[in-house]
C-alpha atoms as a PDB file:
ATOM      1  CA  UNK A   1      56.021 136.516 -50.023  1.00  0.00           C
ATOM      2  CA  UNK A   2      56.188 132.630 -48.892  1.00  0.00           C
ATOM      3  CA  UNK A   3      59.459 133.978 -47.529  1.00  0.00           C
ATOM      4  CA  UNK A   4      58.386 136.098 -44.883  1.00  0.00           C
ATOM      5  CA  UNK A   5      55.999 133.502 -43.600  1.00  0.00           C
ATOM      6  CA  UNK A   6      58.450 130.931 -43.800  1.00  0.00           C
ATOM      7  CA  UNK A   7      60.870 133.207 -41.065  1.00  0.00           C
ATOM      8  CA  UNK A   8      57.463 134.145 -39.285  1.00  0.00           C
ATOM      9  CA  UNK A   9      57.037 130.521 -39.116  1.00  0.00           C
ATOM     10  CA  UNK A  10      60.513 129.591 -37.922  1.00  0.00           C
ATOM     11  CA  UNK A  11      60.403 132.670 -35.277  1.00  0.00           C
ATOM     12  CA  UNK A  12      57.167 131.948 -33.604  1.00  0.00           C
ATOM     13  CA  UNK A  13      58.131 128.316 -33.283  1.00  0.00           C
ATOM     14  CA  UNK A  14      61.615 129.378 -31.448  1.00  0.00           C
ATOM     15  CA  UNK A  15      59.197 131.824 -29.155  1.00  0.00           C
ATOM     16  CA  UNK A  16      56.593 129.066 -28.616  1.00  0.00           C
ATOM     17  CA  UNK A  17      59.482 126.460 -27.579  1.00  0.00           C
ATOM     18  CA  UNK A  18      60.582 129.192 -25.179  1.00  0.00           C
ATOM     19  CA  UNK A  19      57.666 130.234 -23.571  1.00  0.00           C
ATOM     20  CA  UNK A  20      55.955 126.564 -23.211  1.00  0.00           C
ATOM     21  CA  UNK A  21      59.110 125.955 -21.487  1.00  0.00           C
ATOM     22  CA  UNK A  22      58.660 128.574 -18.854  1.00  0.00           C
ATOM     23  CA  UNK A  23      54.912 128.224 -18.937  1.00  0.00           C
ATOM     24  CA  UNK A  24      54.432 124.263 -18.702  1.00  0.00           C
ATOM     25  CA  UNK A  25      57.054 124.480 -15.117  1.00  0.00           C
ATOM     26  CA  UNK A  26      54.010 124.335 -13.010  1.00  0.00           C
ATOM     27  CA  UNK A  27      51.398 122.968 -14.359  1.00  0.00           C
ATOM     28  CA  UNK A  28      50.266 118.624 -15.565  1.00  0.00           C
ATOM     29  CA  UNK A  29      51.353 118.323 -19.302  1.00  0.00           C
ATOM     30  CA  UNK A  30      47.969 117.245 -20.342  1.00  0.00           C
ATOM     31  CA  UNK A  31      46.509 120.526 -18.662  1.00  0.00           C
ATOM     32  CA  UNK A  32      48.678 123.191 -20.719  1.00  0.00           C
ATOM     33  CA  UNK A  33      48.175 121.396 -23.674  1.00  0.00           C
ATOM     34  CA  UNK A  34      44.334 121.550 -22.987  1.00  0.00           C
ATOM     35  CA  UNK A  35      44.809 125.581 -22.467  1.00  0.00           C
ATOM     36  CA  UNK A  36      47.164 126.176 -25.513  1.00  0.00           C
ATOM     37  CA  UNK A  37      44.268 124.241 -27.745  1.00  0.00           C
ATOM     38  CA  UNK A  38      41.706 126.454 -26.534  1.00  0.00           C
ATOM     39  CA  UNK A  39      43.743 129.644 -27.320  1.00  0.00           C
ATOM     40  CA  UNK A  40      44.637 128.103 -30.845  1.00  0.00           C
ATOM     41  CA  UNK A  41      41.110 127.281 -31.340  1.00  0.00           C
ATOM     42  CA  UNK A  42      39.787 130.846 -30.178  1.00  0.00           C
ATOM     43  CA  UNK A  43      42.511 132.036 -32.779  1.00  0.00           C
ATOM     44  CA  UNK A  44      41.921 129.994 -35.476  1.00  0.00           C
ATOM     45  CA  UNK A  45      38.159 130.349 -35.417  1.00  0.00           C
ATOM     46  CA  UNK A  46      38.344 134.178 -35.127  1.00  0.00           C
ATOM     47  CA  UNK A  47      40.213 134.326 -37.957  1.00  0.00           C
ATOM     48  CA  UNK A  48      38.036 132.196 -39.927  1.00  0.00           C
ATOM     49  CA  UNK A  49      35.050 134.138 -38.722  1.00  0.00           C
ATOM     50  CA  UNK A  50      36.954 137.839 -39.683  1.00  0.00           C
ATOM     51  CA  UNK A  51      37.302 136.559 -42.959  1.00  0.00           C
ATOM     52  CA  UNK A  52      34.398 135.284 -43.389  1.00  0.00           C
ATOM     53  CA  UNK A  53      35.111 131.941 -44.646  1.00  0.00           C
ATOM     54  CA  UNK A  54      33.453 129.848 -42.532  1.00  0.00           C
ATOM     55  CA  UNK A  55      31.016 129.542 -45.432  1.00  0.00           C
ATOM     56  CA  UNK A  56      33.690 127.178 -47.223  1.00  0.00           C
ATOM     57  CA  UNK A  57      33.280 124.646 -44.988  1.00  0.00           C
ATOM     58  CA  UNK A  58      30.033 122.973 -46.631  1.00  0.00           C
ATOM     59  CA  UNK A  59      32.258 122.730 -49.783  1.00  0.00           C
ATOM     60  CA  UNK A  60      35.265 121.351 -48.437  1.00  0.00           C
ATOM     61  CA  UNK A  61      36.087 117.919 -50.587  1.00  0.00           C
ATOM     62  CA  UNK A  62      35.434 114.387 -48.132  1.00  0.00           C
ATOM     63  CA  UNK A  63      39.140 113.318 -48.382  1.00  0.00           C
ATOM     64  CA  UNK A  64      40.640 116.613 -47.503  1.00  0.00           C
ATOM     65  CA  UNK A  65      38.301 116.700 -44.298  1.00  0.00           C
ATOM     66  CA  UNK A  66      40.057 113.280 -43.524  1.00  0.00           C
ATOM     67  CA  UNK A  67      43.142 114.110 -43.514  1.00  0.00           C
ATOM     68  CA  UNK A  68      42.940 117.221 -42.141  1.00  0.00           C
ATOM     69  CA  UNK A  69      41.392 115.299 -39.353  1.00  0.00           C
ATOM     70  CA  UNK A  70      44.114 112.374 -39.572  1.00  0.00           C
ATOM     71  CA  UNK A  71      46.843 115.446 -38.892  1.00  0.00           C
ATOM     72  CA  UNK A  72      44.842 116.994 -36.469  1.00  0.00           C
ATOM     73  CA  UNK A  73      44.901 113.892 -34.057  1.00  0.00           C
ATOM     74  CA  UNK A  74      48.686 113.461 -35.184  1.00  0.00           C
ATOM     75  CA  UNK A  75      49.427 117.225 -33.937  1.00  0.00           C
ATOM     76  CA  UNK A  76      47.329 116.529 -30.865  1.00  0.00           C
ATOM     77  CA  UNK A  77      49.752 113.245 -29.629  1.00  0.00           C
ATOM     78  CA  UNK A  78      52.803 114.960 -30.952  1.00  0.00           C
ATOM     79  CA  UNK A  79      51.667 118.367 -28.273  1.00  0.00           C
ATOM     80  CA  UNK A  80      51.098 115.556 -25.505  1.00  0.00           C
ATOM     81  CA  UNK A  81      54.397 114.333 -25.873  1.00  0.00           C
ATOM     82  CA  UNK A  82      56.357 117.401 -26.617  1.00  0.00           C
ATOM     83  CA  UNK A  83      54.531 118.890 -23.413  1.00  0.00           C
ATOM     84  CA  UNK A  84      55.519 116.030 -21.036  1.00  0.00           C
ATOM     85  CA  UNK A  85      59.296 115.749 -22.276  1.00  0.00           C
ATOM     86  CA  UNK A  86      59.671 119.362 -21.961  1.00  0.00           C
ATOM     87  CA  UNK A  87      58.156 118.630 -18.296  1.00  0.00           C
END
């Protein structure tokens, strides 16, 4: 099974390459980063929701909120810059 979301994985991160391409043209860097966040967050969050484990979140263990937090900023600059040098 990891299989199959290891090639979904590799597929949708061809497609995103090629469509932030196209879609960041016209638009400041920081900007379409700000927009793809807020679709990733809508999606993330709705999935959360639909499975109904948001409840997991008061149980979640200190140092894996850190460094889930840690990657999260480290995602964040690595979208800034992969946004501006495909600009």
């Amino acid at each position: 099974m990891w299989q199959m979301y290891a090639l979904g994985s590799a597929f949708f991160a061809a497609l995103t390459a090629i469509l932030t391409k196209v879609g960041v043209k016209d638009v400041p860097s920081n900007l379409a980063t700000a927009i793809r966040t807020v679709v990733i967050l809508l999606l993330a969050w709705g999935l959360v929701f639909a499975r109904g484990e948001s409840g997991a979140l008061k149980t979640l263990p200190r140092q894996s909120v850190i460094f889930l937090i840690i990657s999260g900023i480290a995602t964040g600059l690595s979208w800034l810059c992969y946004f501006r040098a495909l600009q």
